[in-house]
C-alpha atoms as a PDB file:
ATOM      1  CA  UNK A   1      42.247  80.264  65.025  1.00  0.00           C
ATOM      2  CA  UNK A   2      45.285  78.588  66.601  1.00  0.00           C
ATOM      3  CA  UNK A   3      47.188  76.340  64.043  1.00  0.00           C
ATOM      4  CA  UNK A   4      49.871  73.987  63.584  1.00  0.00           C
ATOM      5  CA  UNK A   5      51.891  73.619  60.754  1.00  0.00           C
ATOM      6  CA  UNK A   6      53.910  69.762  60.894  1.00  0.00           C
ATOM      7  CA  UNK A   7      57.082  68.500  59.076  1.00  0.00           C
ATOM      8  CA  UNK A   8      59.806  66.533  59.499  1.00  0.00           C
ATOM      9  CA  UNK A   9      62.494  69.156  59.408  1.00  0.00           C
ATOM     10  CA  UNK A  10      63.316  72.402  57.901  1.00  0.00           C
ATOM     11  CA  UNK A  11      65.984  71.245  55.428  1.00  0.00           C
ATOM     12  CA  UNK A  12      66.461  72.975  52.514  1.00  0.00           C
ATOM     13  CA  UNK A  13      63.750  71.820  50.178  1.00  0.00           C
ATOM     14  CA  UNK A  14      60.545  72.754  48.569  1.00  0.00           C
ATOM     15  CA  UNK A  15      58.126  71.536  51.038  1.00  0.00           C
ATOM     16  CA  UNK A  16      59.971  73.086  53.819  1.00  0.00           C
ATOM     17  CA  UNK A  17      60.272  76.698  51.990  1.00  0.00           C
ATOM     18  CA  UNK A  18      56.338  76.071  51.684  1.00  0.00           C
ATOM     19  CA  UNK A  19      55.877  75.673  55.463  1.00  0.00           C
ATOM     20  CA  UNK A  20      57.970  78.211  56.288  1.00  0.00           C
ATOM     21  CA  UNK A  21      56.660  81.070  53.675  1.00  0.00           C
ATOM     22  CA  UNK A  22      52.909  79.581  54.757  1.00  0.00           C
ATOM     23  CA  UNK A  23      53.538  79.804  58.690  1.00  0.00           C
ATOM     24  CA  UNK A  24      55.129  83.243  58.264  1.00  0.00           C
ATOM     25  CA  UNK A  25      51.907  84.127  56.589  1.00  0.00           C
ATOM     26  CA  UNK A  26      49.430  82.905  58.366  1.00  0.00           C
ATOM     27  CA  UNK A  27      50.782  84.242  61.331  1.00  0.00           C
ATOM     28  CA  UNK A  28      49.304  87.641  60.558  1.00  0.00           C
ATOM     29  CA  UNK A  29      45.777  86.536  61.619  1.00  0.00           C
ATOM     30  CA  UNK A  30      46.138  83.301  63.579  1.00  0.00           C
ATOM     31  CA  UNK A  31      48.244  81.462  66.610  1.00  0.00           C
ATOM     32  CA  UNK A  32      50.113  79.494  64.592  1.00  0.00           C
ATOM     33  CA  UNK A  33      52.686  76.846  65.337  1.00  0.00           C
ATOM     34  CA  UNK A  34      55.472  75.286  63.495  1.00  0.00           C
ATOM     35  CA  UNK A  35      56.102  72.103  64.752  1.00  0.00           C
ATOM     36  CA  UNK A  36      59.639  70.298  63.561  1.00  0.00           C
ATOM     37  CA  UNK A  37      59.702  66.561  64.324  1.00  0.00           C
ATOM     38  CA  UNK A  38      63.626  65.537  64.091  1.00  0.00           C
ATOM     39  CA  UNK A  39      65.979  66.793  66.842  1.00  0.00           C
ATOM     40  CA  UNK A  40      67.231  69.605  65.254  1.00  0.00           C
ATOM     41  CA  UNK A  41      70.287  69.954  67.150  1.00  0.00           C
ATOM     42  CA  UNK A  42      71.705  66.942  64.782  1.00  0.00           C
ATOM     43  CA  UNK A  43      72.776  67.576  61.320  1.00  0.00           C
ATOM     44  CA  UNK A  44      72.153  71.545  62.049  1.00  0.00           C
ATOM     45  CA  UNK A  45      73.061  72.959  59.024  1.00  0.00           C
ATOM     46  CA  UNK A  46      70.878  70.552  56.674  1.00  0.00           C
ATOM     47  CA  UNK A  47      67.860  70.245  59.171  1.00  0.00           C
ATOM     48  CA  UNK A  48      67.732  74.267  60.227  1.00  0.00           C
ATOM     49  CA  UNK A  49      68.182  75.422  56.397  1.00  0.00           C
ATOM     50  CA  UNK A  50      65.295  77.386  56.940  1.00  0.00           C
ATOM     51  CA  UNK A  51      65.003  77.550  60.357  1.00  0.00           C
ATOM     52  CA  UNK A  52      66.209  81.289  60.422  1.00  0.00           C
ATOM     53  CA  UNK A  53      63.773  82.679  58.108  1.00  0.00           C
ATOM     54  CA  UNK A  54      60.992  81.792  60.514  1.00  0.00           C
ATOM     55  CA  UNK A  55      58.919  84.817  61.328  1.00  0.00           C
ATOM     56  CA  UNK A  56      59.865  85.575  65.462  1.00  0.00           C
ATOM     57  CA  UNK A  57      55.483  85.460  65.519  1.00  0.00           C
ATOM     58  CA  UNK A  58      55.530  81.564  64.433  1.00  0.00           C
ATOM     59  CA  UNK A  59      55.916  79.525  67.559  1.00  0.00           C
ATOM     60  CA  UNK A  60      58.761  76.910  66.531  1.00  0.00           C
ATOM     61  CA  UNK A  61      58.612  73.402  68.478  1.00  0.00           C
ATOM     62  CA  UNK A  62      61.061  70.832  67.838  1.00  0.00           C
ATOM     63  CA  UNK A  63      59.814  67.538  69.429  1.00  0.00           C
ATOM     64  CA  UNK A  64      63.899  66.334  69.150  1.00  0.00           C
ATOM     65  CA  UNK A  65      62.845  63.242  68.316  1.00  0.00           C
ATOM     66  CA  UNK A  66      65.650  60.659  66.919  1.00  0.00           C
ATOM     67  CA  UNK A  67      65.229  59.345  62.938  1.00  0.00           C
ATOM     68  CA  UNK A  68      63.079  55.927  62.749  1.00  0.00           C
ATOM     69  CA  UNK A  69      59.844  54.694  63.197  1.00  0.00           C
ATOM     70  CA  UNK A  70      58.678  54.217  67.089  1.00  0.00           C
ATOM     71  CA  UNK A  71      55.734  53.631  68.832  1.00  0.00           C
ATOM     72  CA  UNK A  72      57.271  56.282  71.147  1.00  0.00           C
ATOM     73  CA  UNK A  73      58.299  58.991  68.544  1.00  0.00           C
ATOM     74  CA  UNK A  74      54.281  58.499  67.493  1.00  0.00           C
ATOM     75  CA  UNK A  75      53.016  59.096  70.928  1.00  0.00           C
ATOM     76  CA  UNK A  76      55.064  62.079  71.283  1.00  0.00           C
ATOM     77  CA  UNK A  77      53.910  63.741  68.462  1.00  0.00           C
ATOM     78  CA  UNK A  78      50.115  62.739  69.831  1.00  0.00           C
ATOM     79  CA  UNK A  79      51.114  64.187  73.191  1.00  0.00           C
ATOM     80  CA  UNK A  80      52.231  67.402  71.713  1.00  0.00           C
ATOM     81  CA  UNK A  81      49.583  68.084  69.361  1.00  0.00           C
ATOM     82  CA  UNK A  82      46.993  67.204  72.114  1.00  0.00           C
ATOM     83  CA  UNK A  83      48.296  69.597  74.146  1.00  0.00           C
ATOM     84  CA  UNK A  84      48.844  72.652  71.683  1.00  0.00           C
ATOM     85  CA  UNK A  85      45.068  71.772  71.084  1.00  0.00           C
ATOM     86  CA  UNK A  86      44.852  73.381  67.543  1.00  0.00           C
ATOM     87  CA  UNK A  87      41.978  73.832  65.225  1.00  0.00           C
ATOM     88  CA  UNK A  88      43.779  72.811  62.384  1.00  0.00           C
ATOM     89  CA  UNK A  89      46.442  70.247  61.806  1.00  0.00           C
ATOM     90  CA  UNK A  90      48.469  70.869  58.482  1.00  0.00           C
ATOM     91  CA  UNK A  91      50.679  67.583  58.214  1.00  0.00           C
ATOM     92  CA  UNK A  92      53.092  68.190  55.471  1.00  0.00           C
ATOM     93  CA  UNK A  93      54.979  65.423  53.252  1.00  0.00           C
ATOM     94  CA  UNK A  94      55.098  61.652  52.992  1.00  0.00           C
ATOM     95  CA  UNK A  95      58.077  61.041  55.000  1.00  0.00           C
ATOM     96  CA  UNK A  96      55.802  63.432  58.282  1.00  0.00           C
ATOM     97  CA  UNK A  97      53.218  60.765  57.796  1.00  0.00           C
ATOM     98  CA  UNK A  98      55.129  58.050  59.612  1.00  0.00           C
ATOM     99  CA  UNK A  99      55.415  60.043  62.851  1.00  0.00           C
ATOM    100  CA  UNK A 100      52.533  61.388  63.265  1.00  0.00           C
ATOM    101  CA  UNK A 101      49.925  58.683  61.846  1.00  0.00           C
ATOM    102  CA  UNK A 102      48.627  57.475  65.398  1.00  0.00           C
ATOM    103  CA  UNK A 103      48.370  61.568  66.536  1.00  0.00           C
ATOM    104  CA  UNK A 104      46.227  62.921  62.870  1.00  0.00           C
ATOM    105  CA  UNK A 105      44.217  59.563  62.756  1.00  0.00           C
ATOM    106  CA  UNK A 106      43.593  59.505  66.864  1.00  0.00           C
ATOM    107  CA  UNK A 107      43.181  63.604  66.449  1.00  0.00           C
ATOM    108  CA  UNK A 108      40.943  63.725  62.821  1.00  0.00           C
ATOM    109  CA  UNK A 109      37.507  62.813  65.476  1.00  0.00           C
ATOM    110  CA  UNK A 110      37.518  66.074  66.872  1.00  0.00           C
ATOM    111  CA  UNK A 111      39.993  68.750  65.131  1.00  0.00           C
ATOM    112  CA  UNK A 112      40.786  69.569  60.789  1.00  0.00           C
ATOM    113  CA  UNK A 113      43.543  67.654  59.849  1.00  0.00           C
ATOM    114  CA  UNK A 114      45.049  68.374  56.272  1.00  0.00           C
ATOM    115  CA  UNK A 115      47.815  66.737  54.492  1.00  0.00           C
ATOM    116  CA  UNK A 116      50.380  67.982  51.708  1.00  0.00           C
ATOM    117  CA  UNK A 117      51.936  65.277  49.938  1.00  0.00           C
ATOM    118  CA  UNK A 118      54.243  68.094  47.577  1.00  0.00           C
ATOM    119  CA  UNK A 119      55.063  65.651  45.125  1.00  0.00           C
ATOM    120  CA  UNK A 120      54.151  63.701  42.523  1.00  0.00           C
ATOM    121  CA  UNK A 121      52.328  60.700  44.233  1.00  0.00           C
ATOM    122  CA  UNK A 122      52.295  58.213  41.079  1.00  0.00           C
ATOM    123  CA  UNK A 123      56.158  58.999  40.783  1.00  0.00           C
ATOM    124  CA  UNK A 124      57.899  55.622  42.274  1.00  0.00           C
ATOM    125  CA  UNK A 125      54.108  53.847  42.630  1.00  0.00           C
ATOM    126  CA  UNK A 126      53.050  52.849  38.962  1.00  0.00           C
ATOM    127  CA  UNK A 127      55.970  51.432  37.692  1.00  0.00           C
ATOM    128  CA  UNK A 128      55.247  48.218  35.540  1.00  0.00           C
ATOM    129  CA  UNK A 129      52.319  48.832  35.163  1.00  0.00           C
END
């Protein structure tokens, strides 16, 4: 099964140590791709955090793409997955979500997306009420 693990970066958080612990694992049976959205050549050390713990198995893709919602950036990120042609799409995080909403929506017809939010949800949202 060949399978794509997307995020925004590999900074040094607890979504990104997920990605990278889960790619290095499921590695051992599958094709599986770790796909960073963010040129990672900016801001090295707090992007890469955990770029070097990445199992030499995972194929790592960095789009290089520059902060900020584009059209552009979106279509990249639709371009890319199209052509890795996974099985299953693992989107993780809110802040993924932006980039790659045109790709999972225009890619959800014929291939598994999944989504990790790793946070609280309601934490920000339900104030006042």
């Amino acid at each position: 099964m060949k399978i794509v693990e997307l995020i925004t970066f590999l900074a040094g958080g607890g979504a990104e140590r997920f990605v990278v612990d889960l790619s290095n694992q499921l590695v051992k049976e599958n094709e599986t791709y770790l796909v960073t959205i963010l040129d990672d050549k900016k801001e090295t050390e707090v992007r890469n955090f955990f770029r070097s713990e990445v199992s030499d198995s995972v194929h790592y893709v960095n789009l290089g793409l520059p902060n900020g919602l584009k059209l552009s950036s979106q279509w990249r990120v639709y371009t890319v997955l199209k052509a890795l042609n996974p099985d299953v799409i693992h989107v993780h995080m809110i802040s993924t979500l932006k980039y790659s909403a045109l790709a999972t929506g225009l890619l959800s017809f014929s291939k598994k997306v999944y989504f990790s939010v790793h946070s609280d949800l309601h934490n920000g949202y339900d104030k006042g009420r």
